[in-house]
Every structure is written in C-alpha cells, then in structure tokens.
PDB file of N, CA and C in Angstrom:
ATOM      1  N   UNK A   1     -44.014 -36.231 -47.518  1.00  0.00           N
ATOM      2  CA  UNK A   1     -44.048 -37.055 -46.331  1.00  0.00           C
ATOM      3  C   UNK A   1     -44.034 -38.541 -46.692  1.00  0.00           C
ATOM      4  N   UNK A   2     -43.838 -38.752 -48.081  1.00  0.00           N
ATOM      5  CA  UNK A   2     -43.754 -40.399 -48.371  1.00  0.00           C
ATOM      6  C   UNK A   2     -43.059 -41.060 -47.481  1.00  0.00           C
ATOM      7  N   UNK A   3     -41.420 -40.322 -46.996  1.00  0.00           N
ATOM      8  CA  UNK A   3     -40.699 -41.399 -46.404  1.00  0.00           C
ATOM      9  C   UNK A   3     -41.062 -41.403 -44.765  1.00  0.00           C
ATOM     10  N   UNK A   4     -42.228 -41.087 -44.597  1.00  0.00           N
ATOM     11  CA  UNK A   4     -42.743 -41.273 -43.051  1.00  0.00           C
ATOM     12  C   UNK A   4     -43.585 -42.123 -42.840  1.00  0.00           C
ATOM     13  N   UNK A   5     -43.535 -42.991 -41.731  1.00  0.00           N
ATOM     14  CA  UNK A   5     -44.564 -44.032 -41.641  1.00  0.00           C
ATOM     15  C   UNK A   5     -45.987 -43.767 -41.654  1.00  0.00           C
ATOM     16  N   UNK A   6     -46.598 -44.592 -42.353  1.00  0.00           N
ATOM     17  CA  UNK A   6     -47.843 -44.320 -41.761  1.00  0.00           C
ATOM     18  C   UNK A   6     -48.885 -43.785 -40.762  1.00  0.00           C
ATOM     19  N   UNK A   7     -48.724 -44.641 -39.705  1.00  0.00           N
ATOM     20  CA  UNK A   7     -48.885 -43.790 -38.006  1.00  0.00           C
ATOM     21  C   UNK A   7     -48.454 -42.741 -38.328  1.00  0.00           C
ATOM     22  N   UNK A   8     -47.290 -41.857 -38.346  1.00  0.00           N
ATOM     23  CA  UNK A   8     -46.816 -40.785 -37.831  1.00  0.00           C
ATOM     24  C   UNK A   8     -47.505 -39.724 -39.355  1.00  0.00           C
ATOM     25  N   UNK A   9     -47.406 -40.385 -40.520  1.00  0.00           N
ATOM     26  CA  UNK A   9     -48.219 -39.556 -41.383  1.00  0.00           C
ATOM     27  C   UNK A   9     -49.341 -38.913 -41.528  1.00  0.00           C
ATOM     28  N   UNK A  10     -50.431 -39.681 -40.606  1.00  0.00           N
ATOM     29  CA  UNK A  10     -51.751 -39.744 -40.179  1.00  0.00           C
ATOM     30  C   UNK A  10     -51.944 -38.695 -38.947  1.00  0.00           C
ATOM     31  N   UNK A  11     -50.658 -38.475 -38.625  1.00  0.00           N
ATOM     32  CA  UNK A  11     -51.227 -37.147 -37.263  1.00  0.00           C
ATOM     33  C   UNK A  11     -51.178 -36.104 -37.597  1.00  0.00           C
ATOM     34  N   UNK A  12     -51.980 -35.101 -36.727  1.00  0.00           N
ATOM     35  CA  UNK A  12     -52.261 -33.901 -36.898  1.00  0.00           C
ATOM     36  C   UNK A  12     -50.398 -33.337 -36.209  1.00  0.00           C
ATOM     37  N   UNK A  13     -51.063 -32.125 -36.658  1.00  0.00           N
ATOM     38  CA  UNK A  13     -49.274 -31.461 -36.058  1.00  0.00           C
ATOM     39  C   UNK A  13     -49.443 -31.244 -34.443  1.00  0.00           C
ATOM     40  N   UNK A  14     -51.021 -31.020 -33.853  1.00  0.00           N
ATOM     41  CA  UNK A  14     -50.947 -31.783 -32.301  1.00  0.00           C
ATOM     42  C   UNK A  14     -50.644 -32.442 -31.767  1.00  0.00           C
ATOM     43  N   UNK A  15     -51.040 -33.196 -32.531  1.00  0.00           N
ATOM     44  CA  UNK A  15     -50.894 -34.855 -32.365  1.00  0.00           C
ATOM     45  C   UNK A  15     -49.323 -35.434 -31.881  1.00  0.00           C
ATOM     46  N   UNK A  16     -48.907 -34.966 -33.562  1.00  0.00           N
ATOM     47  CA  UNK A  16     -47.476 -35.399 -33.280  1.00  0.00           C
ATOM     48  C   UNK A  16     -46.450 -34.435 -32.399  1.00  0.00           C
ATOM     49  N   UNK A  17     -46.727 -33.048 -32.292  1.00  0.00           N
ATOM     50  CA  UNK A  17     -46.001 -32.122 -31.212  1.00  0.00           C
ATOM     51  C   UNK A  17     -46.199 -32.909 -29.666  1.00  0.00           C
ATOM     52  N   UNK A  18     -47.658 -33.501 -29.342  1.00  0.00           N
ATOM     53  CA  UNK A  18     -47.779 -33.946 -28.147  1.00  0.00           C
ATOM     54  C   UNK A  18     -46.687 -35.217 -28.253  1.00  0.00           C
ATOM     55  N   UNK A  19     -46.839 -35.943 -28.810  1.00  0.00           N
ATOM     56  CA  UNK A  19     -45.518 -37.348 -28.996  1.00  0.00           C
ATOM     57  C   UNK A  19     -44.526 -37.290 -28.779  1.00  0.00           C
ATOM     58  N   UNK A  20     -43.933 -35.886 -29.362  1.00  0.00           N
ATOM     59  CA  UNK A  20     -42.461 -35.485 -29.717  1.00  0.00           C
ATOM     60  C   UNK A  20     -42.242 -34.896 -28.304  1.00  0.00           C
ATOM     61  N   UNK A  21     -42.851 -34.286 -27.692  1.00  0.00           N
ATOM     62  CA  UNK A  21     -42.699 -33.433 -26.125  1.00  0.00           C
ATOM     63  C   UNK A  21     -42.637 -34.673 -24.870  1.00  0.00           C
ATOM     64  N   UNK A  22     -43.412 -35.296 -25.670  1.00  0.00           N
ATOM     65  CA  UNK A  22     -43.472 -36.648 -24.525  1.00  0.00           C
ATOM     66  C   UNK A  22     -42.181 -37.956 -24.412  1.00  0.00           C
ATOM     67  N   UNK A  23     -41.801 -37.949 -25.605  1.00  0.00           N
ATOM     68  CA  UNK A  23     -40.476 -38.696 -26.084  1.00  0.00           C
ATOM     69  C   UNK A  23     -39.132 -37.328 -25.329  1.00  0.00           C
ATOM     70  N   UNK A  24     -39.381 -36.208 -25.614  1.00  0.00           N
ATOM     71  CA  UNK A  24     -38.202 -35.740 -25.047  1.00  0.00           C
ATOM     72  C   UNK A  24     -38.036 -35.898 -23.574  1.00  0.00           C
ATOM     73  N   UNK A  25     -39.411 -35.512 -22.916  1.00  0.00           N
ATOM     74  CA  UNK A  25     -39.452 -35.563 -21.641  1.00  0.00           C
ATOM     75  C   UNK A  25     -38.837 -37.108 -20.834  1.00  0.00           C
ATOM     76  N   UNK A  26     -39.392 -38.432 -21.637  1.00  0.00           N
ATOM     77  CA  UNK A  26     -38.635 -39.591 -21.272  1.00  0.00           C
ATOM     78  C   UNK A  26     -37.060 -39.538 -22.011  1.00  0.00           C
ATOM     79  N   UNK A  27     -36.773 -39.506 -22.531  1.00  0.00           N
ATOM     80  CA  UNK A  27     -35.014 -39.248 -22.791  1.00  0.00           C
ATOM     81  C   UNK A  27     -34.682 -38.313 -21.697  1.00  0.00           C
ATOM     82  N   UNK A  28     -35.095 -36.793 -21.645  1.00  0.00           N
ATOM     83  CA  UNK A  28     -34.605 -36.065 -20.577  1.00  0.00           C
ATOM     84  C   UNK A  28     -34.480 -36.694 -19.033  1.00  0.00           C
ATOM     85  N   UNK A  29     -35.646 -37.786 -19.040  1.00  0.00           N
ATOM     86  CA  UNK A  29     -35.078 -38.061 -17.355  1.00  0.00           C
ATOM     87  C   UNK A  29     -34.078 -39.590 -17.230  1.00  0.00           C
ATOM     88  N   UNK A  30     -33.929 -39.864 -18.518  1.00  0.00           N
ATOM     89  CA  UNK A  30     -32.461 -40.552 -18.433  1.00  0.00           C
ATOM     90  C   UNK A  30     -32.722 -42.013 -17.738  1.00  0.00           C
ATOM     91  N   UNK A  31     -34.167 -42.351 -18.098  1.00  0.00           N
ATOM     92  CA  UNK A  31     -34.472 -43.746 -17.179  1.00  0.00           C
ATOM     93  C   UNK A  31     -34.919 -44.491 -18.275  1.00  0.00           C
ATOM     94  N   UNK A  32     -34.322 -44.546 -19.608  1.00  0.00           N
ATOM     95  CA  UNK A  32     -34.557 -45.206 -21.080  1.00  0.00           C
ATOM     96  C   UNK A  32     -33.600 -46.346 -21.224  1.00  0.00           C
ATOM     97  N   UNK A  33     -34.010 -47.502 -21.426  1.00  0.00           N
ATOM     98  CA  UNK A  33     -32.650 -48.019 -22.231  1.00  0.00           C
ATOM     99  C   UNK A  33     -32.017 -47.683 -23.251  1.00  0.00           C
ATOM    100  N   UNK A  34     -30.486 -47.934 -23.660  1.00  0.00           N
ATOM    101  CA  UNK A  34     -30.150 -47.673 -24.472  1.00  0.00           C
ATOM    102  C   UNK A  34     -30.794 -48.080 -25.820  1.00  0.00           C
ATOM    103  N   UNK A  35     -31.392 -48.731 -25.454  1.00  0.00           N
ATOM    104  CA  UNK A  35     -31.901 -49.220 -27.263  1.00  0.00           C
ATOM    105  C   UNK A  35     -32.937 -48.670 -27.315  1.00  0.00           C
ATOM    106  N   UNK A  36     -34.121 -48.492 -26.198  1.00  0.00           N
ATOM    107  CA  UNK A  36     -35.034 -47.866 -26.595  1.00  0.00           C
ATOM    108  C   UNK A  36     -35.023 -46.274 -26.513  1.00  0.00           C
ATOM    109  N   UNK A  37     -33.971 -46.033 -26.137  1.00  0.00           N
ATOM    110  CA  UNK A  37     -33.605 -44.258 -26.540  1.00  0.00           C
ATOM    111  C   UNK A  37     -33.445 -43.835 -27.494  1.00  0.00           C
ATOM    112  N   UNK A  38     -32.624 -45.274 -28.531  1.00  0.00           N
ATOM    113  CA  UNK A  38     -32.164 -44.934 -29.637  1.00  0.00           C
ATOM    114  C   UNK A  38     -33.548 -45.223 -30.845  1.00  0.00           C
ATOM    115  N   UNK A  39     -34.431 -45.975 -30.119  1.00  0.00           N
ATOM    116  CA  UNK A  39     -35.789 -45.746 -31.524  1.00  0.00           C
ATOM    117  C   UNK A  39     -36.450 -44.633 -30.963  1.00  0.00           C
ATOM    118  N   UNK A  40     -36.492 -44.062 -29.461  1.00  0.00           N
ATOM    119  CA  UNK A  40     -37.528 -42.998 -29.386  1.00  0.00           C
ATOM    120  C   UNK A  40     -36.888 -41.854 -30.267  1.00  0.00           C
ATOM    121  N   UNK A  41     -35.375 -41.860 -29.856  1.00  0.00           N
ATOM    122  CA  UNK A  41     -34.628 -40.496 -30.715  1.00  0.00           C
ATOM    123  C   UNK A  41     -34.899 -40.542 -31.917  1.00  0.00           C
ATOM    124  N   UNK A  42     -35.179 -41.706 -32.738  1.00  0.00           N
ATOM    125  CA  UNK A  42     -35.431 -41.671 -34.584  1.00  0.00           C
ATOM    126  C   UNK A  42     -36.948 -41.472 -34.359  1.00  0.00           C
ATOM    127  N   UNK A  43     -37.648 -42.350 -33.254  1.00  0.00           N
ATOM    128  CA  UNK A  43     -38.984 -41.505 -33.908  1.00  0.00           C
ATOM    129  C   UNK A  43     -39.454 -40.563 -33.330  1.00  0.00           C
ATOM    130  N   UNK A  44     -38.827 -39.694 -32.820  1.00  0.00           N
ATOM    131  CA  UNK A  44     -38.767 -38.362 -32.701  1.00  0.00           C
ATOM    132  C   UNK A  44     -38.541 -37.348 -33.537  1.00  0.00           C
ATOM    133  N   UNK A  45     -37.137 -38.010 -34.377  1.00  0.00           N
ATOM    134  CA  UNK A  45     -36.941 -37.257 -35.222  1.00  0.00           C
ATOM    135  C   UNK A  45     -37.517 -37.026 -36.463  1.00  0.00           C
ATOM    136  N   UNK A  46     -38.308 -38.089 -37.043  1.00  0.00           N
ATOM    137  CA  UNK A  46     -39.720 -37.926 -37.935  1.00  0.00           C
ATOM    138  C   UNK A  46     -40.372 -37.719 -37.306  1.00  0.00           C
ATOM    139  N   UNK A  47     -41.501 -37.622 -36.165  1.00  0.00           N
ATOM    140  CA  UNK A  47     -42.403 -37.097 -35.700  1.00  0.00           C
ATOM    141  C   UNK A  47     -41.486 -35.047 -36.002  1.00  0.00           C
ATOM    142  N   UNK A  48     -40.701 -35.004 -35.572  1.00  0.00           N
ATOM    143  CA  UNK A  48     -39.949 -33.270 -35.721  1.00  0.00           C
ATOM    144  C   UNK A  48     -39.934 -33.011 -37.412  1.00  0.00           C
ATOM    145  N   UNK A  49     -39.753 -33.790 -38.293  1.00  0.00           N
ATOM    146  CA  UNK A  49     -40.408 -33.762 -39.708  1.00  0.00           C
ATOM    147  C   UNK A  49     -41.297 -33.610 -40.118  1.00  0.00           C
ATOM    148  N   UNK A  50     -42.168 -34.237 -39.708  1.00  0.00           N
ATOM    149  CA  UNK A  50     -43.527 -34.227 -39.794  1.00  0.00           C
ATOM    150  C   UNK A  50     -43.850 -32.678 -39.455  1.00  0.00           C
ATOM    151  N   UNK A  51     -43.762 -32.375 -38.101  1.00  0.00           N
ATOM    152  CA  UNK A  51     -44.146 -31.040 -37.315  1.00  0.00           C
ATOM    153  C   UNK A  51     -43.366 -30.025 -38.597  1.00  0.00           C
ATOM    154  N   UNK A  52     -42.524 -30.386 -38.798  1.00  0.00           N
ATOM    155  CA  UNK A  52     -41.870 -28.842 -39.844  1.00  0.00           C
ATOM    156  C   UNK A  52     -42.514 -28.703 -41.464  1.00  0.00           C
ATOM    157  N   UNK A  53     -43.212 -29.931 -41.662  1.00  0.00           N
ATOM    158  CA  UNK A  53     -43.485 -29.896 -42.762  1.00  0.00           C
ATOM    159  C   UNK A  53     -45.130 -29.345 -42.623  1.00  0.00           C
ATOM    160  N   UNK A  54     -45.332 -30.208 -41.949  1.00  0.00           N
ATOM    161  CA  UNK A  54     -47.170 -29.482 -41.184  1.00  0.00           C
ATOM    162  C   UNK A  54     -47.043 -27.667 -41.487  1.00  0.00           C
ATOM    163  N   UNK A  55     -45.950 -27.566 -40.789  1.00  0.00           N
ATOM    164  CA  UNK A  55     -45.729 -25.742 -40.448  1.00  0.00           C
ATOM    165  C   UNK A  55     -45.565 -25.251 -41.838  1.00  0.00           C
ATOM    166  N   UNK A  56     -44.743 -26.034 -42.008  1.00  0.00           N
ATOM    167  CA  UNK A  56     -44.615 -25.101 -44.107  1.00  0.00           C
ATOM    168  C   UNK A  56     -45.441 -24.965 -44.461  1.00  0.00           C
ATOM    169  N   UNK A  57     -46.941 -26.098 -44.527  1.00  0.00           N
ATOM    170  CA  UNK A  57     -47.906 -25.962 -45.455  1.00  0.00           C
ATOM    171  C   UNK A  57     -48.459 -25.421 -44.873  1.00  0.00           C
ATOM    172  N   UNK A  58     -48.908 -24.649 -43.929  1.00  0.00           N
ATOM    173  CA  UNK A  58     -50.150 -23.789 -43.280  1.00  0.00           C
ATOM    174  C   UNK A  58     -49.523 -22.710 -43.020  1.00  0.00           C
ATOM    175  N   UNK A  59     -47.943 -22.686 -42.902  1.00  0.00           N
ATOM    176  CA  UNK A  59     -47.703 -20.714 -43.846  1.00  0.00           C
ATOM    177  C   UNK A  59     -47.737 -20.432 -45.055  1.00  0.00           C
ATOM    178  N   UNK A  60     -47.721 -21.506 -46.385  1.00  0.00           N
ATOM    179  CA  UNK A  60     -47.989 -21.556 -47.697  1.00  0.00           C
ATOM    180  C   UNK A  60     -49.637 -21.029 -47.501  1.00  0.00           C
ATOM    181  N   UNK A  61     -50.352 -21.654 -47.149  1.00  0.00           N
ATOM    182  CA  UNK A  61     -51.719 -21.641 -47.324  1.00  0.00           C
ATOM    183  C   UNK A  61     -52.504 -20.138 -46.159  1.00  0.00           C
ATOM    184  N   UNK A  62     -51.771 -19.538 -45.208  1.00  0.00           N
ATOM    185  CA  UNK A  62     -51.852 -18.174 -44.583  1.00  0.00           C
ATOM    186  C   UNK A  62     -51.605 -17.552 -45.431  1.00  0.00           C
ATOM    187  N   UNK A  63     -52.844 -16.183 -45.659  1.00  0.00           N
ATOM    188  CA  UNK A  63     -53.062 -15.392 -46.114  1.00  0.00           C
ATOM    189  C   UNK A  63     -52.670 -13.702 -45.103  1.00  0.00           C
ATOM    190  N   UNK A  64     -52.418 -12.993 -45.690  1.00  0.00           N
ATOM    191  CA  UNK A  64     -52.196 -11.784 -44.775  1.00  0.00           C
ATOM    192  C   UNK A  64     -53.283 -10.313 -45.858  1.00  0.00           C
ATOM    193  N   UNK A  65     -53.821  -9.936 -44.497  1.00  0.00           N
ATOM    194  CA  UNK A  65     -55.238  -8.700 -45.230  1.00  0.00           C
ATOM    195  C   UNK A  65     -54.095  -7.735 -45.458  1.00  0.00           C
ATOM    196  N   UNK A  66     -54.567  -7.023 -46.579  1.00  0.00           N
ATOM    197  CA  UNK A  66     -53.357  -5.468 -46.937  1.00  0.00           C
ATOM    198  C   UNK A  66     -54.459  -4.529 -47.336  1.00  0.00           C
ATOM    199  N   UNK A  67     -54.009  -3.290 -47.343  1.00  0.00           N
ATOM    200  CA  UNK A  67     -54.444  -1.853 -47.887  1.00  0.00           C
ATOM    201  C   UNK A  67     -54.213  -2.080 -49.163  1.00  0.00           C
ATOM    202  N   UNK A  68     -55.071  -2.164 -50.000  1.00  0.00           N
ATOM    203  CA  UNK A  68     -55.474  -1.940 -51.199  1.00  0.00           C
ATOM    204  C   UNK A  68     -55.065   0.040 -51.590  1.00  0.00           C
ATOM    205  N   UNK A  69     -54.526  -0.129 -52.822  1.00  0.00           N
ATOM    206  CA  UNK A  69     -53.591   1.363 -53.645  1.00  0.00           C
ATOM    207  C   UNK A  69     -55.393   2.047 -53.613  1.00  0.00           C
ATOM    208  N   UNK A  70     -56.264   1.259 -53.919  1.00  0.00           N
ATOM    209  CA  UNK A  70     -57.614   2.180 -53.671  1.00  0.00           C
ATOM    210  C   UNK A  70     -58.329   2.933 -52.340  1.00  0.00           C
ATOM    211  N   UNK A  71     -57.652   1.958 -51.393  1.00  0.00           N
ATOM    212  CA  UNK A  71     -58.614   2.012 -50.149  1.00  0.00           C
ATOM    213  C   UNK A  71     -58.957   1.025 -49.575  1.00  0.00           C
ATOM    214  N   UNK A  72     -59.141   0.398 -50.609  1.00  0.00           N
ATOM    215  CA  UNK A  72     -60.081  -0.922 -49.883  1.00  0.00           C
ATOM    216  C   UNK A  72     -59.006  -1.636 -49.293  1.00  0.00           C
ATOM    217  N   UNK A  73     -59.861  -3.150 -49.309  1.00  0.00           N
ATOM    218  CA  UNK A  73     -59.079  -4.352 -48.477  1.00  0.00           C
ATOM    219  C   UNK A  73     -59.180  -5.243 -49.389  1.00  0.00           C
ATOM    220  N   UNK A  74     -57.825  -6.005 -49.567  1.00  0.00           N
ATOM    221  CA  UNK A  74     -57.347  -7.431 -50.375  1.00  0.00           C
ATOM    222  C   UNK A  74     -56.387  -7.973 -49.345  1.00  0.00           C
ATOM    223  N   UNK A  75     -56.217  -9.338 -50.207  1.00  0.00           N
ATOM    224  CA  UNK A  75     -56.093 -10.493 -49.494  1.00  0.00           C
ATOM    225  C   UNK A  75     -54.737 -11.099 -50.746  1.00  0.00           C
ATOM    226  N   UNK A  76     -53.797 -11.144 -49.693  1.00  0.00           N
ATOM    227  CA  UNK A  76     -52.477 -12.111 -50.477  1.00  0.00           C
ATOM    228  C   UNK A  76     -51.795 -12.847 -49.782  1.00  0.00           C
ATOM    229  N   UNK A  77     -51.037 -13.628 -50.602  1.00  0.00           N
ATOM    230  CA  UNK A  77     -50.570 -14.675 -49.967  1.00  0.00           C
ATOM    231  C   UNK A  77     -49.131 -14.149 -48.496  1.00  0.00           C
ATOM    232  N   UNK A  78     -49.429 -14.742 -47.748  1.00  0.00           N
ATOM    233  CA  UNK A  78     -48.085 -14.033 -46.831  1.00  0.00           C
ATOM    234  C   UNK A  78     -46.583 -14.796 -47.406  1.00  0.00           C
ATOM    235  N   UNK A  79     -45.894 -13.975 -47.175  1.00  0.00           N
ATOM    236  CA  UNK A  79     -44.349 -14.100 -47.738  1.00  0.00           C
ATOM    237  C   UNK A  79     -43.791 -15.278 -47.050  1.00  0.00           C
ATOM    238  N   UNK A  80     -43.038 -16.081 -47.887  1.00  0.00           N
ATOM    239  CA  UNK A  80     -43.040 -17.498 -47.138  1.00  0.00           C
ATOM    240  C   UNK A  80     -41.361 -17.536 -47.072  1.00  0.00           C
ATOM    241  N   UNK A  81     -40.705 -17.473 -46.250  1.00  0.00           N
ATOM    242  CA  UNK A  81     -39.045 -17.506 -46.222  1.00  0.00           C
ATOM    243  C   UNK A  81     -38.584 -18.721 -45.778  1.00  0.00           C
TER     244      UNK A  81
END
C-alpha cells in the first residue's frame, strides 16, 4: 500500500468501502463537475485498492477447522486463489 496516500492508508476496509459507496453514489447522480468527477473517480479508485488489498490479507490470515485423519479437530490455513 506504499503508493496510497496516507488518509486513505489509515482506513479500515469500512471505512474506506463507506467512501467508495458514497463517491459512487455522487458520480451516479451526475450533479459532479467535470473536474471534480475526475478526482472523485481516482480517489475512488485507490480507496477500491485499498478495499482489495484489505480483502487479500484477511483471507491470507482466515483459517478453516478440518477433520483431522485421527478424529480430532485441526486448524489450516484456507486456500487462497
């Protein structure tokens, strides 16, 4: 996330999902200027970086419970695609 600003580095993936929903919703009703459509659309589109990278690391770090070849119960990492 180096090449993301600060602000937007600092949010939670709430955080920035709430931003990003709120920036679409003003573009969607089409009452933006052109210039300021064109910085909400870029910082939208790192805030949508941010959100995908958030998501990678907390399916890296999800674990999934399995049947153990004994019986029991273990714990591995879930398959990350």
């Amino acid at each position: 996330m180096a090449d993301l600003p600060p602000d937007i580095a600092a949010l939670s993936f709430e955080e920035a999902l709430a931003e990003l929903e709120s920036i679409v919703k003003r573009l969607e009703s089409g009452a933006t200027r052109l210039d300021d459509a064109i910085s909400a659309y870029e910082r939208g589109a790192r805030l949508r970086q941010h959100c995908e990278t958030r998501l990678k690391e907390a399916q890296i770090r999800v674990e999934r419970i399995v049947l153990a070849p004994d019986g029991g119960v273990a714990v591995e990492p879930a398959a990350v695609e």
